[in-house]
PDB file of N, CA and C in Angstrom:
ATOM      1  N   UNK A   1       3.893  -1.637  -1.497  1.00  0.00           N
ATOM      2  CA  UNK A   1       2.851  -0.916  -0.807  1.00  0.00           C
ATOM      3  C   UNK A   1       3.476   0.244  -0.049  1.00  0.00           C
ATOM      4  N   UNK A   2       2.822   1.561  -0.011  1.00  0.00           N
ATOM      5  CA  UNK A   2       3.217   2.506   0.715  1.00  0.00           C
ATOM      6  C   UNK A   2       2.234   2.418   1.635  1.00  0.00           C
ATOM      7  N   UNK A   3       2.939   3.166   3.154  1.00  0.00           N
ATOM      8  CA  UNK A   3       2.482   3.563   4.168  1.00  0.00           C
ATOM      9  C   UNK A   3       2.678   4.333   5.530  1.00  0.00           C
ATOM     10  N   UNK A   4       2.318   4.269   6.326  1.00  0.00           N
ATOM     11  CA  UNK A   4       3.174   4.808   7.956  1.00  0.00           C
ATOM     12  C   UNK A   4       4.742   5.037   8.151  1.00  0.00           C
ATOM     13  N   UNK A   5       4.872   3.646   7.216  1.00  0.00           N
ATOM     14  CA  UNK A   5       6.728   3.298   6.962  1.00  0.00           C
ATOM     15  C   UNK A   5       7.505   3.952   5.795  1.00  0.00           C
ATOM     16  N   UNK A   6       6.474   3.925   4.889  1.00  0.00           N
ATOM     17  CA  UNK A   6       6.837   4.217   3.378  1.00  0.00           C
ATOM     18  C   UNK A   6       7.071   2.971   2.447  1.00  0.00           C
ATOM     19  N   UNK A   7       7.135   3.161   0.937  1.00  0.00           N
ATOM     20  CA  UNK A   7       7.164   1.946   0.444  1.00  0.00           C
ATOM     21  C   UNK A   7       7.695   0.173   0.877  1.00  0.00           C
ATOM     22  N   UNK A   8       7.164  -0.884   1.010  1.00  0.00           N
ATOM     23  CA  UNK A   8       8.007  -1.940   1.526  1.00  0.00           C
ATOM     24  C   UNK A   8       6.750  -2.843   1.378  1.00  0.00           C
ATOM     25  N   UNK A   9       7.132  -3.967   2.454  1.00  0.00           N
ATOM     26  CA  UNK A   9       6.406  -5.569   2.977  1.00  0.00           C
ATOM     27  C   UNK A   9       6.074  -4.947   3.960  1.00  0.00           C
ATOM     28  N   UNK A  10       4.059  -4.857   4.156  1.00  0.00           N
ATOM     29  CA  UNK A  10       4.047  -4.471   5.669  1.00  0.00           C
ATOM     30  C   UNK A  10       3.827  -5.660   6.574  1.00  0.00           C
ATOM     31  N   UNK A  11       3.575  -6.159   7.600  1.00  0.00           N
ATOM     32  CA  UNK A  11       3.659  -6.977   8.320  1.00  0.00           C
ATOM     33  C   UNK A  11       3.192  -6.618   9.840  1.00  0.00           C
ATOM     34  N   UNK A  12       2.576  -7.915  10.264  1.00  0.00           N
ATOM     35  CA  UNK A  12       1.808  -7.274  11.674  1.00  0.00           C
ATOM     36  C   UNK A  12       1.518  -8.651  12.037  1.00  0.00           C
ATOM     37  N   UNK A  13       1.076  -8.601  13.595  1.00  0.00           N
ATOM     38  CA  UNK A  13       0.867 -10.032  14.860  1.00  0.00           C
ATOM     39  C   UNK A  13       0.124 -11.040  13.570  1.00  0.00           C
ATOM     40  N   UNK A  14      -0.650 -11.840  14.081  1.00  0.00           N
ATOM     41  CA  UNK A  14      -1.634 -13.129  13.592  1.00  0.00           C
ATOM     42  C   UNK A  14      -3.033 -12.330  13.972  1.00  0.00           C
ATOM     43  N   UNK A  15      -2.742 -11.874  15.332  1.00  0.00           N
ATOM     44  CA  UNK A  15      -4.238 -11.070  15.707  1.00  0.00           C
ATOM     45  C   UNK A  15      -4.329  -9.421  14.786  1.00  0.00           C
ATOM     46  N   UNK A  16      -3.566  -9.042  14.752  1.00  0.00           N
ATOM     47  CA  UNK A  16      -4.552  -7.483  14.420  1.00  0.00           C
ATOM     48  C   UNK A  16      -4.144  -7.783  12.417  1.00  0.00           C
ATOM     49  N   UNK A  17      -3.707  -8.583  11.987  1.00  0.00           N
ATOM     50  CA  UNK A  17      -4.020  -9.370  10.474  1.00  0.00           C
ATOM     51  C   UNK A  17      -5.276  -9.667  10.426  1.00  0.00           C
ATOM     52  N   UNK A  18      -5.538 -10.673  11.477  1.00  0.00           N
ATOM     53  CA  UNK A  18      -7.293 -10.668  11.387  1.00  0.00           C
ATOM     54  C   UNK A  18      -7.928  -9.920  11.645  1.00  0.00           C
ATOM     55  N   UNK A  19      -7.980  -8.835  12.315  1.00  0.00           N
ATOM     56  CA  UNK A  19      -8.356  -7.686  12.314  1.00  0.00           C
ATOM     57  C   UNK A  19      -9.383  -7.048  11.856  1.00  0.00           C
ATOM     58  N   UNK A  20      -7.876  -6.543  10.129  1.00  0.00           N
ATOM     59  CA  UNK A  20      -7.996  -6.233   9.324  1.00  0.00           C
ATOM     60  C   UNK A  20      -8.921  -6.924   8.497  1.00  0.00           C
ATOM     61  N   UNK A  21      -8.161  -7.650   8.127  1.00  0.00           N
ATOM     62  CA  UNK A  21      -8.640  -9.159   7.097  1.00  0.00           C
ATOM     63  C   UNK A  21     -10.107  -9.105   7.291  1.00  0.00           C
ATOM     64  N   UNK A  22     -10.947  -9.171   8.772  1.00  0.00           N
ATOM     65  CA  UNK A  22     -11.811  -9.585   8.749  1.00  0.00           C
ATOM     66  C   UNK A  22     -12.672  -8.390   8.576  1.00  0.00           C
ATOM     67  N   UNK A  23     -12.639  -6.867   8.742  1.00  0.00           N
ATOM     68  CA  UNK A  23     -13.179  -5.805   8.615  1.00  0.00           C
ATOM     69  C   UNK A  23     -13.120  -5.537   6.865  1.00  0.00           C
ATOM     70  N   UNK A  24     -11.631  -5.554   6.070  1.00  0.00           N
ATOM     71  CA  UNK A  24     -12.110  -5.937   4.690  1.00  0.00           C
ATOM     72  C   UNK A  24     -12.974  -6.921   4.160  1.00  0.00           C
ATOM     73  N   UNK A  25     -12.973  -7.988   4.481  1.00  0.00           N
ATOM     74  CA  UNK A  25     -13.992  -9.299   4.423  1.00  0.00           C
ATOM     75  C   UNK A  25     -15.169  -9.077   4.232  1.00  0.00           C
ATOM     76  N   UNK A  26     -15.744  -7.972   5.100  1.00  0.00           N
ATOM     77  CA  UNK A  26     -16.924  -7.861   5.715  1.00  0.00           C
ATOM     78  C   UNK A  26     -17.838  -9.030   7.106  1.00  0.00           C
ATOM     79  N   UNK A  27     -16.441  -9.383   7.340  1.00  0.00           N
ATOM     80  CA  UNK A  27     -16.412 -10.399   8.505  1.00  0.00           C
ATOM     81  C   UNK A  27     -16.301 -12.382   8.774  1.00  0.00           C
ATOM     82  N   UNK A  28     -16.694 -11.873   7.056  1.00  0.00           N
ATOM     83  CA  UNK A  28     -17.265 -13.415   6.451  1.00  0.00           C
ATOM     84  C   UNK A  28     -16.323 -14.008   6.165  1.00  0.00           C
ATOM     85  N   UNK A  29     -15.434 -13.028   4.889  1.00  0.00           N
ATOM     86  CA  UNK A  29     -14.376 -13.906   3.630  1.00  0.00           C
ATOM     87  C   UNK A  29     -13.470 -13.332   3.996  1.00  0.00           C
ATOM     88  N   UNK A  30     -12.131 -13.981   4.657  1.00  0.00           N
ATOM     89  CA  UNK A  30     -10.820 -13.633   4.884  1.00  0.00           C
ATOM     90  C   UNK A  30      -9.967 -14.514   4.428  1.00  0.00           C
ATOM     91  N   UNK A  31      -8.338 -13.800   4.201  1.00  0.00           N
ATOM     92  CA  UNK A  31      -7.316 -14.721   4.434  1.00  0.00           C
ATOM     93  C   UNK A  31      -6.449 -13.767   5.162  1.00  0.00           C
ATOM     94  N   UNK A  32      -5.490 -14.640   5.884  1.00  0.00           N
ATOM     95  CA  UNK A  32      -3.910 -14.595   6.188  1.00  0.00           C
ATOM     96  C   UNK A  32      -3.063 -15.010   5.828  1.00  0.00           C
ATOM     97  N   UNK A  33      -1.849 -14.338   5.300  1.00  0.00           N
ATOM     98  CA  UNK A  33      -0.710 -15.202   5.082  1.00  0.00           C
ATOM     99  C   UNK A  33      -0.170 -15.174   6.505  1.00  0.00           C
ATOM    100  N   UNK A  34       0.755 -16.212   6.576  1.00  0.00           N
ATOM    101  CA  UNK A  34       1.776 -16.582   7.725  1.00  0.00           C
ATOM    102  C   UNK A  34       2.795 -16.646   6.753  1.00  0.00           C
ATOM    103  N   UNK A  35       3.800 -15.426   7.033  1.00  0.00           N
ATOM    104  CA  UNK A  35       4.870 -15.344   7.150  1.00  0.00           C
ATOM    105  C   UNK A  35       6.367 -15.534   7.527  1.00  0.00           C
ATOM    106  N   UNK A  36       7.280 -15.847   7.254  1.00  0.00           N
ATOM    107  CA  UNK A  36       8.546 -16.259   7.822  1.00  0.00           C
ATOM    108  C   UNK A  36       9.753 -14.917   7.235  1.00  0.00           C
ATOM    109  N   UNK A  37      10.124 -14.415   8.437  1.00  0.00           N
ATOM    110  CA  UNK A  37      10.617 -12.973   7.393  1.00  0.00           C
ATOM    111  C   UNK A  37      12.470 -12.888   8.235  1.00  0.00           C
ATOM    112  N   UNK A  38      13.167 -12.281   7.329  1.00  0.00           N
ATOM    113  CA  UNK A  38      14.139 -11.510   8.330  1.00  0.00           C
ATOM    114  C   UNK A  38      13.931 -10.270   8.234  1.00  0.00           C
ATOM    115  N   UNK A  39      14.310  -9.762   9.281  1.00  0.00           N
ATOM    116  CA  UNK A  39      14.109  -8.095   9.398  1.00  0.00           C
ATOM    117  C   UNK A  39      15.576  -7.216   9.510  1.00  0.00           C
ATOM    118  N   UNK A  40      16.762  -8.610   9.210  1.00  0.00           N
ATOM    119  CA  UNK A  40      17.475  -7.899   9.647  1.00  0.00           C
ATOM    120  C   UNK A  40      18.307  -6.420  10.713  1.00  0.00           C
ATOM    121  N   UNK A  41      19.078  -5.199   9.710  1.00  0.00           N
ATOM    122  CA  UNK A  41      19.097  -4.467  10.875  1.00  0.00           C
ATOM    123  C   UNK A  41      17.606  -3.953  11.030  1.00  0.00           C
ATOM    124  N   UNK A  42      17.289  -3.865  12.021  1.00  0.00           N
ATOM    125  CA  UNK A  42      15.739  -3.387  12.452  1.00  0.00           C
ATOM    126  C   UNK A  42      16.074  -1.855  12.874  1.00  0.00           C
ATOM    127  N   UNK A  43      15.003  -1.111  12.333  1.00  0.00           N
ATOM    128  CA  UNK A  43      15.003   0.188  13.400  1.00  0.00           C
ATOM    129  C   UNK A  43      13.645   0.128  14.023  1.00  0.00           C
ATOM    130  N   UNK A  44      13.690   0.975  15.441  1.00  0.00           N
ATOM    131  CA  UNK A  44      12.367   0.566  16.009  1.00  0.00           C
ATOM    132  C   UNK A  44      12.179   2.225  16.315  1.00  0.00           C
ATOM    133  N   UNK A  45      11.022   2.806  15.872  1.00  0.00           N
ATOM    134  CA  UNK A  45      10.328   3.846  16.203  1.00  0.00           C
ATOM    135  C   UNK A  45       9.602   3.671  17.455  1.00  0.00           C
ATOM    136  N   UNK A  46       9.697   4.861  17.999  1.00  0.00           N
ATOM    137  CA  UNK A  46       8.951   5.061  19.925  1.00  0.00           C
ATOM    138  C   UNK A  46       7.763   5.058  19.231  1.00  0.00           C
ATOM    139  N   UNK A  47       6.931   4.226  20.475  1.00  0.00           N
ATOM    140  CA  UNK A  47       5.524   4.616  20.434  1.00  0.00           C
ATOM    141  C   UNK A  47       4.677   4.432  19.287  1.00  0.00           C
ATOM    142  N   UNK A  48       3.774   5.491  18.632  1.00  0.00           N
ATOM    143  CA  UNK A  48       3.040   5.718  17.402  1.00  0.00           C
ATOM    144  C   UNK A  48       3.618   6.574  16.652  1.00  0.00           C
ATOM    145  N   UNK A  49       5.253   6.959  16.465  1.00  0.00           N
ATOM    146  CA  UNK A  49       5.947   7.625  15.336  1.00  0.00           C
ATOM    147  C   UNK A  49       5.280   7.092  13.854  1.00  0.00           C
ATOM    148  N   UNK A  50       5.691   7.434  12.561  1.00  0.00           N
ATOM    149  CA  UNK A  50       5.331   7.009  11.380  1.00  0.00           C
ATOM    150  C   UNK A  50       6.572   7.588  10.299  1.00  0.00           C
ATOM    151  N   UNK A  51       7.597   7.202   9.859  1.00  0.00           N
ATOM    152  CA  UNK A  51       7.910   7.596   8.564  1.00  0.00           C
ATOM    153  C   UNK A  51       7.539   7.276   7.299  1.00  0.00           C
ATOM    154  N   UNK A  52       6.840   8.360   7.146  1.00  0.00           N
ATOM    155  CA  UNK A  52       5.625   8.014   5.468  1.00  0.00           C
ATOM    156  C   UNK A  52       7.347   8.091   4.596  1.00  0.00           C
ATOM    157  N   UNK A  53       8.229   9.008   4.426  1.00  0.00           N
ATOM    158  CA  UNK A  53       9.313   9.054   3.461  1.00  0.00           C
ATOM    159  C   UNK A  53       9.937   7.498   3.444  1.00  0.00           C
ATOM    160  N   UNK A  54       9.995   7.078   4.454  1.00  0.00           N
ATOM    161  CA  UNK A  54      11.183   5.586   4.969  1.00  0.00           C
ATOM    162  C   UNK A  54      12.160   5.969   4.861  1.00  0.00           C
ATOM    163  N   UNK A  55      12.550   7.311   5.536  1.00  0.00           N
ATOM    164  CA  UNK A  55      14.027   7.599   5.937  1.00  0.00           C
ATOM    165  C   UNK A  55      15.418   6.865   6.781  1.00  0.00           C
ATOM    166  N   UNK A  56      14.582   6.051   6.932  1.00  0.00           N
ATOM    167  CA  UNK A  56      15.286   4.377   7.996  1.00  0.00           C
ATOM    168  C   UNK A  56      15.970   3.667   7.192  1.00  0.00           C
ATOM    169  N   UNK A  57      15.399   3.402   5.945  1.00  0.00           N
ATOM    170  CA  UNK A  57      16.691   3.250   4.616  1.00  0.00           C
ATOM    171  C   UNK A  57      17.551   3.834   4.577  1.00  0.00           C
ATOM    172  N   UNK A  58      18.053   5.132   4.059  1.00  0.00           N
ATOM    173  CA  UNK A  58      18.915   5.775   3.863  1.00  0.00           C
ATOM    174  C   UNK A  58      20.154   5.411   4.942  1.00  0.00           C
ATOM    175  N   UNK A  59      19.220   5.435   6.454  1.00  0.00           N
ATOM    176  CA  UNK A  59      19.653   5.304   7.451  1.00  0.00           C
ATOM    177  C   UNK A  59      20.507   3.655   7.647  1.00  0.00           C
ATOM    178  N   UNK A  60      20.703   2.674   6.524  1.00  0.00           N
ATOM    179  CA  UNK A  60      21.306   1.385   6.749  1.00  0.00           C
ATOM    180  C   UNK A  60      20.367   0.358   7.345  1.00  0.00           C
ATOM    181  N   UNK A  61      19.254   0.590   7.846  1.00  0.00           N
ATOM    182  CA  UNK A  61      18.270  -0.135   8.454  1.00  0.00           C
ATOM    183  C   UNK A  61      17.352  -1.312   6.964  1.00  0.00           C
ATOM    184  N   UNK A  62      17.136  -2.616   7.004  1.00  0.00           N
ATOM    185  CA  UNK A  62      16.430  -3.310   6.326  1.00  0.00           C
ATOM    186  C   UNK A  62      15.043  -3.634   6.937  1.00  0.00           C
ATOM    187  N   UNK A  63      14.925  -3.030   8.036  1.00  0.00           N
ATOM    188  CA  UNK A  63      13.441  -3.178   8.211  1.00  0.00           C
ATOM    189  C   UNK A  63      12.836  -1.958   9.336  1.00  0.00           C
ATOM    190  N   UNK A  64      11.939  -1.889   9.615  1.00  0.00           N
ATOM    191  CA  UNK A  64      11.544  -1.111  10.572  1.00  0.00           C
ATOM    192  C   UNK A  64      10.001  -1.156  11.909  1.00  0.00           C
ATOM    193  N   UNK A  65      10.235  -1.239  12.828  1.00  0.00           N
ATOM    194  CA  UNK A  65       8.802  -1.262  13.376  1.00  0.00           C
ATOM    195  C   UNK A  65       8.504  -0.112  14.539  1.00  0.00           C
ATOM    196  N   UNK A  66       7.172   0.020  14.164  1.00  0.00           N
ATOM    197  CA  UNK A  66       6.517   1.025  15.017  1.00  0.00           C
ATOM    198  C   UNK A  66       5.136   0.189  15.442  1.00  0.00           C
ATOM    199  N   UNK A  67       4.275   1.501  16.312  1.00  0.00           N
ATOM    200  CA  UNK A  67       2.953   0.692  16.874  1.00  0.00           C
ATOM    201  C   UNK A  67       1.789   1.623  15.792  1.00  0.00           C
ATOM    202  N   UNK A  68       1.186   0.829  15.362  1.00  0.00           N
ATOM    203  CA  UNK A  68      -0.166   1.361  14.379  1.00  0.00           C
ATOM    204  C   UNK A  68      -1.151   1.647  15.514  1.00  0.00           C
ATOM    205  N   UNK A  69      -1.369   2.998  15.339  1.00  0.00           N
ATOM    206  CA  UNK A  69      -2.229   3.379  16.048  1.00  0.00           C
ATOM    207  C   UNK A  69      -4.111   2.640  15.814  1.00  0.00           C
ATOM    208  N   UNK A  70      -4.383   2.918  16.787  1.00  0.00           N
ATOM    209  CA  UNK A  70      -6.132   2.142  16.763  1.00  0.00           C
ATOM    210  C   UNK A  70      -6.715   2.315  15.416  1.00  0.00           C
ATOM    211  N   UNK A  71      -7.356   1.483  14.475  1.00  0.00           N
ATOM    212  CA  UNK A  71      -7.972   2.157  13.805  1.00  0.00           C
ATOM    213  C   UNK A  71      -9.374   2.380  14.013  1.00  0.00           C
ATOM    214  N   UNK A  72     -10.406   3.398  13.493  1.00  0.00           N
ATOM    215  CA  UNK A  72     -11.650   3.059  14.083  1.00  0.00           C
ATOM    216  C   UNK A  72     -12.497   2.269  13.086  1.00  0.00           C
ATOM    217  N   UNK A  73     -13.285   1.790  14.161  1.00  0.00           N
ATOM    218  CA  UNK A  73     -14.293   0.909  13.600  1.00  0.00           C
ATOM    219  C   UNK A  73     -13.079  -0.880  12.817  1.00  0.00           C
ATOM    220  N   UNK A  74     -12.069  -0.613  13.327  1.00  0.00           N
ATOM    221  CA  UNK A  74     -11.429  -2.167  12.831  1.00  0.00           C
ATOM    222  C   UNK A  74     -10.259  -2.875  13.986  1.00  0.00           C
ATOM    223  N   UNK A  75      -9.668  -1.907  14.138  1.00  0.00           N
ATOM    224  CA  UNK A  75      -8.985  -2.587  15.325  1.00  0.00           C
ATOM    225  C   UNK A  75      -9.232  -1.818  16.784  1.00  0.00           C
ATOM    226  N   UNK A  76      -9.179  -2.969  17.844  1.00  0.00           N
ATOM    227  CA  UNK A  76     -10.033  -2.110  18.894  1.00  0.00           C
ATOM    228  C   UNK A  76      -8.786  -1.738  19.920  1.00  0.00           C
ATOM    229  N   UNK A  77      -7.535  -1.904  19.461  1.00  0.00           N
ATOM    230  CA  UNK A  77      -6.707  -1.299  19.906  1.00  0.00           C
ATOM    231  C   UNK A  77      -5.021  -1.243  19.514  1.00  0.00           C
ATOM    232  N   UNK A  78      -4.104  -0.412  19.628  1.00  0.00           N
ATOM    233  CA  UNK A  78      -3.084  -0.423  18.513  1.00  0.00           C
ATOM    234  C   UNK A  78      -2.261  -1.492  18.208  1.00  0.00           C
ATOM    235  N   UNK A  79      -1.582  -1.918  17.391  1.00  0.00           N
ATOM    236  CA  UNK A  79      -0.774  -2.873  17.517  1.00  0.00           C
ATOM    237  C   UNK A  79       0.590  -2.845  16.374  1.00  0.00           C
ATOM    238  N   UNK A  80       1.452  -3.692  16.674  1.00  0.00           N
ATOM    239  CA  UNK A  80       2.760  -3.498  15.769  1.00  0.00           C
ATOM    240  C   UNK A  80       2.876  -3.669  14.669  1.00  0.00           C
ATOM    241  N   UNK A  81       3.401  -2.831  14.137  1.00  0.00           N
ATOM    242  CA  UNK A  81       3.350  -3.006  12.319  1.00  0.00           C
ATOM    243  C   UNK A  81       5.100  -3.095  11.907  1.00  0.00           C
ATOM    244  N   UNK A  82       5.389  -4.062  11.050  1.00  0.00           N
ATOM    245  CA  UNK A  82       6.470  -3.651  10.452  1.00  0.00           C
ATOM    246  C   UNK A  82       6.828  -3.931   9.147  1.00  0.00           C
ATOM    247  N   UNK A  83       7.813  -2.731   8.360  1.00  0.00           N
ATOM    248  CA  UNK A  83       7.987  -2.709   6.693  1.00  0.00           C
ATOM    249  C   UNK A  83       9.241  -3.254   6.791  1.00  0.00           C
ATOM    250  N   UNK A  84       9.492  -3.902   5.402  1.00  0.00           N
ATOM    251  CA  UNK A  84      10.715  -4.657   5.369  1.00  0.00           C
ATOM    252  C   UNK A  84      11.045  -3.733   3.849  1.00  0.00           C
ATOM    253  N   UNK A  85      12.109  -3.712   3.729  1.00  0.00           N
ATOM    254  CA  UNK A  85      12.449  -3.029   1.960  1.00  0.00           C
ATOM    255  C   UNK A  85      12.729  -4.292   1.318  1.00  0.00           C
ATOM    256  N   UNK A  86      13.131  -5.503   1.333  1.00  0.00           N
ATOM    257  CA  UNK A  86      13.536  -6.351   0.850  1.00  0.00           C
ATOM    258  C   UNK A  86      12.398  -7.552   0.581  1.00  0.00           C
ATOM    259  N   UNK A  87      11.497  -7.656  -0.825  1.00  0.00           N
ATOM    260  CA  UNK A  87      10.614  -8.892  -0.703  1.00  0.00           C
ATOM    261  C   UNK A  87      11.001 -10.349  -0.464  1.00  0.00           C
ATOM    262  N   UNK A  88      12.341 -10.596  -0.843  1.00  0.00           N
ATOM    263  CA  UNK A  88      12.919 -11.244  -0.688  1.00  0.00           C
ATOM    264  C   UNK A  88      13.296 -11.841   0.728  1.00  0.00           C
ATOM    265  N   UNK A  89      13.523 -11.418   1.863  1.00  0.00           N
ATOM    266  CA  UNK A  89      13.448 -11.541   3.028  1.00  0.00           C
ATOM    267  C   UNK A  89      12.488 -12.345   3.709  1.00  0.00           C
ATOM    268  N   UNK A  90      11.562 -12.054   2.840  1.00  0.00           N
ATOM    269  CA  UNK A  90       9.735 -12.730   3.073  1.00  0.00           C
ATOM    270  C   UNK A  90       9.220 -14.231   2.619  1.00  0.00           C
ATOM    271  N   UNK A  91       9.161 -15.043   3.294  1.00  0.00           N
ATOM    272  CA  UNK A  91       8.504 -16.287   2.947  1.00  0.00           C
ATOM    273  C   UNK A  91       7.633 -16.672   3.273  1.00  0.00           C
ATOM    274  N   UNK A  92       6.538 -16.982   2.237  1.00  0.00           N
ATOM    275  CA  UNK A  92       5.182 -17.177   2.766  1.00  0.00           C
ATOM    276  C   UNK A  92       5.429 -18.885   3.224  1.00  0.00           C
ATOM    277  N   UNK A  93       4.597 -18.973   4.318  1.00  0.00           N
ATOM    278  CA  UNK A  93       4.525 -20.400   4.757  1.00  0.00           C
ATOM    279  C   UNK A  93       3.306 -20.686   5.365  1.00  0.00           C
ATOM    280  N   UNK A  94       2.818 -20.065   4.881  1.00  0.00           N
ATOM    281  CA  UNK A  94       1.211 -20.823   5.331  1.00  0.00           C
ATOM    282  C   UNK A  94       0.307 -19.333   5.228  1.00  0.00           C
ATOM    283  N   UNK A  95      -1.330 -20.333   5.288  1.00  0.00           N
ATOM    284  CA  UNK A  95      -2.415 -19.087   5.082  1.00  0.00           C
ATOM    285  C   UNK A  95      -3.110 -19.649   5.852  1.00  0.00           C
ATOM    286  N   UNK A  96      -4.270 -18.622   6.534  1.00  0.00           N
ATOM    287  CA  UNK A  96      -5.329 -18.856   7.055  1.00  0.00           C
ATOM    288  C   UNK A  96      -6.190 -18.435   6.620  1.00  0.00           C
ATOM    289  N   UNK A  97      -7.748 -18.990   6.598  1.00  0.00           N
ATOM    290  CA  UNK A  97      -8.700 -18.373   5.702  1.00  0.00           C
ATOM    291  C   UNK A  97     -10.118 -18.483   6.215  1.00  0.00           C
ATOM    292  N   UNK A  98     -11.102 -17.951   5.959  1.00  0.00           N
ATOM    293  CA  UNK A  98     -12.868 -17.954   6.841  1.00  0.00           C
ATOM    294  C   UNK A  98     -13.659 -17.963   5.362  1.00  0.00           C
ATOM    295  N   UNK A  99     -14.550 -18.594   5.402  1.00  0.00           N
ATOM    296  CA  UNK A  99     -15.266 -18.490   4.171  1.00  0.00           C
ATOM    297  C   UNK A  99     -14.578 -19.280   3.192  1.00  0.00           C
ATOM    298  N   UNK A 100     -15.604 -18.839   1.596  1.00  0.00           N
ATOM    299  CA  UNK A 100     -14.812 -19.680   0.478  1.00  0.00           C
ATOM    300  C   UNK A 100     -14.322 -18.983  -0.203  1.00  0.00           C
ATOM    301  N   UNK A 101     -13.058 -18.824  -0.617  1.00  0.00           N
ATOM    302  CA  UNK A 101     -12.325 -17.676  -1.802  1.00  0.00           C
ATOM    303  C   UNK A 101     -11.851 -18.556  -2.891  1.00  0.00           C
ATOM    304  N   UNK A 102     -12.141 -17.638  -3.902  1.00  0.00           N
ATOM    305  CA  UNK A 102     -11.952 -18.191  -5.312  1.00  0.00           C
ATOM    306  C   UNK A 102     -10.304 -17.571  -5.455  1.00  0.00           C
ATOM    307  N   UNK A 103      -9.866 -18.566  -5.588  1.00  0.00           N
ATOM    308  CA  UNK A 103      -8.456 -18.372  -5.972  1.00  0.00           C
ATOM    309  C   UNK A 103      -8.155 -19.079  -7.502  1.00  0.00           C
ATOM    310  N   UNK A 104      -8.385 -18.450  -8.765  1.00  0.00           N
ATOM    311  CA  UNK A 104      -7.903 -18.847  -9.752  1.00  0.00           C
ATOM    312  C   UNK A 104      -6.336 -18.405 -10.173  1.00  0.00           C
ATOM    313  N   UNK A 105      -5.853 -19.601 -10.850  1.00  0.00           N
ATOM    314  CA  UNK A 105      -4.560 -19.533 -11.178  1.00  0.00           C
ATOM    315  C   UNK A 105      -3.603 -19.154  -9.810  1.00  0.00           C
ATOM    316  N   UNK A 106      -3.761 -19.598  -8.617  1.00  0.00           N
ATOM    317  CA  UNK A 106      -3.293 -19.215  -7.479  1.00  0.00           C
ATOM    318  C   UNK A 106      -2.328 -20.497  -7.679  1.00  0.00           C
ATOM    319  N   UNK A 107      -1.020 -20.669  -7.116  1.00  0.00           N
ATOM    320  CA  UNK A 107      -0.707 -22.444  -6.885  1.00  0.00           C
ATOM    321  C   UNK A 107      -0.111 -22.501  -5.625  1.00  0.00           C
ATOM    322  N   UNK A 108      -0.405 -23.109  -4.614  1.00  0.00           N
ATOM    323  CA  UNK A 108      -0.176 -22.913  -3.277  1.00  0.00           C
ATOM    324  C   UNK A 108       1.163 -24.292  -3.017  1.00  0.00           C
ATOM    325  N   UNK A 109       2.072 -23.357  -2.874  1.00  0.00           N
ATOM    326  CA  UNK A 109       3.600 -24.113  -2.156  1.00  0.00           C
ATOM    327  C   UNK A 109       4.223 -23.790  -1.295  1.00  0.00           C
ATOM    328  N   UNK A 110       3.942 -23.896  -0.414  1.00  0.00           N
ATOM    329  CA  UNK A 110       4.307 -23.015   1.288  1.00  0.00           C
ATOM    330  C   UNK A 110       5.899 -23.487   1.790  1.00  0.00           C
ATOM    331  N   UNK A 111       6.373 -24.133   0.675  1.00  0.00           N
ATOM    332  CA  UNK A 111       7.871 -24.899   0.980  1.00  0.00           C
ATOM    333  C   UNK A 111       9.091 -23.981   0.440  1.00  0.00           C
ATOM    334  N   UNK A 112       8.441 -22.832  -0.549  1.00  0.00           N
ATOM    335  CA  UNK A 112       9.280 -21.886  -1.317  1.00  0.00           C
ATOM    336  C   UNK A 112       8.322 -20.699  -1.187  1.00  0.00           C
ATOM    337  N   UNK A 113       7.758 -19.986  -2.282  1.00  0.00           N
ATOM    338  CA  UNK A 113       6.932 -19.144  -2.456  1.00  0.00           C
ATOM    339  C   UNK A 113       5.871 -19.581  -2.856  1.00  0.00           C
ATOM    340  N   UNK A 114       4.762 -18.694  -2.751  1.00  0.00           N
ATOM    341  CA  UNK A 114       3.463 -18.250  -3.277  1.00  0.00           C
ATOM    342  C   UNK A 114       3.631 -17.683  -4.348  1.00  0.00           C
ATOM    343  N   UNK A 115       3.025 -18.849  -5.564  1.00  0.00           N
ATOM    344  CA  UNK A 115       3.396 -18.478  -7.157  1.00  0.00           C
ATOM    345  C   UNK A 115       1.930 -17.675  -7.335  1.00  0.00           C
ATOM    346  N   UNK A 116       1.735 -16.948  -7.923  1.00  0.00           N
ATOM    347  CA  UNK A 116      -0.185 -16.270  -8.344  1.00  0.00           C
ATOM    348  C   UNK A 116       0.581 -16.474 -10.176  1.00  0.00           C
ATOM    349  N   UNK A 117       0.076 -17.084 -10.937  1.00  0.00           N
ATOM    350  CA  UNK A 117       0.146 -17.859 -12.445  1.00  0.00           C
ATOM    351  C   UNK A 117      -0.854 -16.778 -13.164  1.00  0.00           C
ATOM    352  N   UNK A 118      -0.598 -15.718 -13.795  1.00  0.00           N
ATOM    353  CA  UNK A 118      -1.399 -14.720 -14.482  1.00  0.00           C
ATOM    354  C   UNK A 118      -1.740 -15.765 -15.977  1.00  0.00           C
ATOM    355  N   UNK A 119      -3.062 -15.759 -16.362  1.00  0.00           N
ATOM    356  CA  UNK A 119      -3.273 -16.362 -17.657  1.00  0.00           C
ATOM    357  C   UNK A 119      -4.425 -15.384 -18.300  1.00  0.00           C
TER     358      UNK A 119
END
C-alpha cells in the first residue's frame, strides 16, 4: 500500500483503526486486525510531516511514524500512523469485528499468519 509514508504495512492505535474501519463499514460491518509488529530502526517524523517518496529507507530506517492528520467526516481527531517496509515484521494475532462478514476461503490462525486460500 502507498501513502503519507510511501509504499509499506500501514499501521495505527486500536482506536483510530476503528475509526476508519467503521466509516468504511458504513458503521455497521467492520474488522480489525491486531497486530504484533517490529519496527525496528524507527524514524519518527515531527508533528504532521508525510514522506509520500519513503525517503526514510534509503535513510537505513525499517519503519517510520508520523501523526495522520484529522480526517474529515472519519476521524475526529489526528492520530499515529506507522509504515513498516518489511511484511514480514508483521504478525497478525488477532481480529476484531461488528456485524457479519463473509469471509470465504479465509483460514484464521492467529498462532503464525493469516492464510486468505484463493480458489
Amino acid at each position: 500500500m502507498e501513502g503519507r509514508l510511501g509504499p509499506g504495512i500501514y499501521l495505527t492505535t486500536h482506536k483510530a483503526a476503528r475509526w476508519v474501519a467503521e466509516h468504511r463499514g458504513n458503521g455497521e460491518i467492520w474488522c480489525v486486525f491486531e497486530i504484533e509488529v517490529d519496527l525496528g530502526h524507527e524514524k519518527v517524523l515531527d508533528g504532521e510531516q508525510d514522506d509520500e517518496r519513503g525517503t526514510w529507507r534509503d535513510e537505513g530506517f525499517q519503519s517510520c511514524r508520523t501523526t495522520h492528520p484529522t480526517w474529515h467526516n472519519v476521524t475526529p481527531e489526528p492520530f499515529p500512523e506507522w509504515c513498516v517496509c518489511n511484511p514480514a515484521n508483521c504478525k497478525i494475532v488477532g481480529m476484531v469485528q461488528s456485524g457479519h462478514i463473509v469471509r470465504p476461503g479465509l483460514v484464521q490462525n492467529f498462532e503464525k499468519k493469516l492464510t486468505i486460500v484463493r480458489r
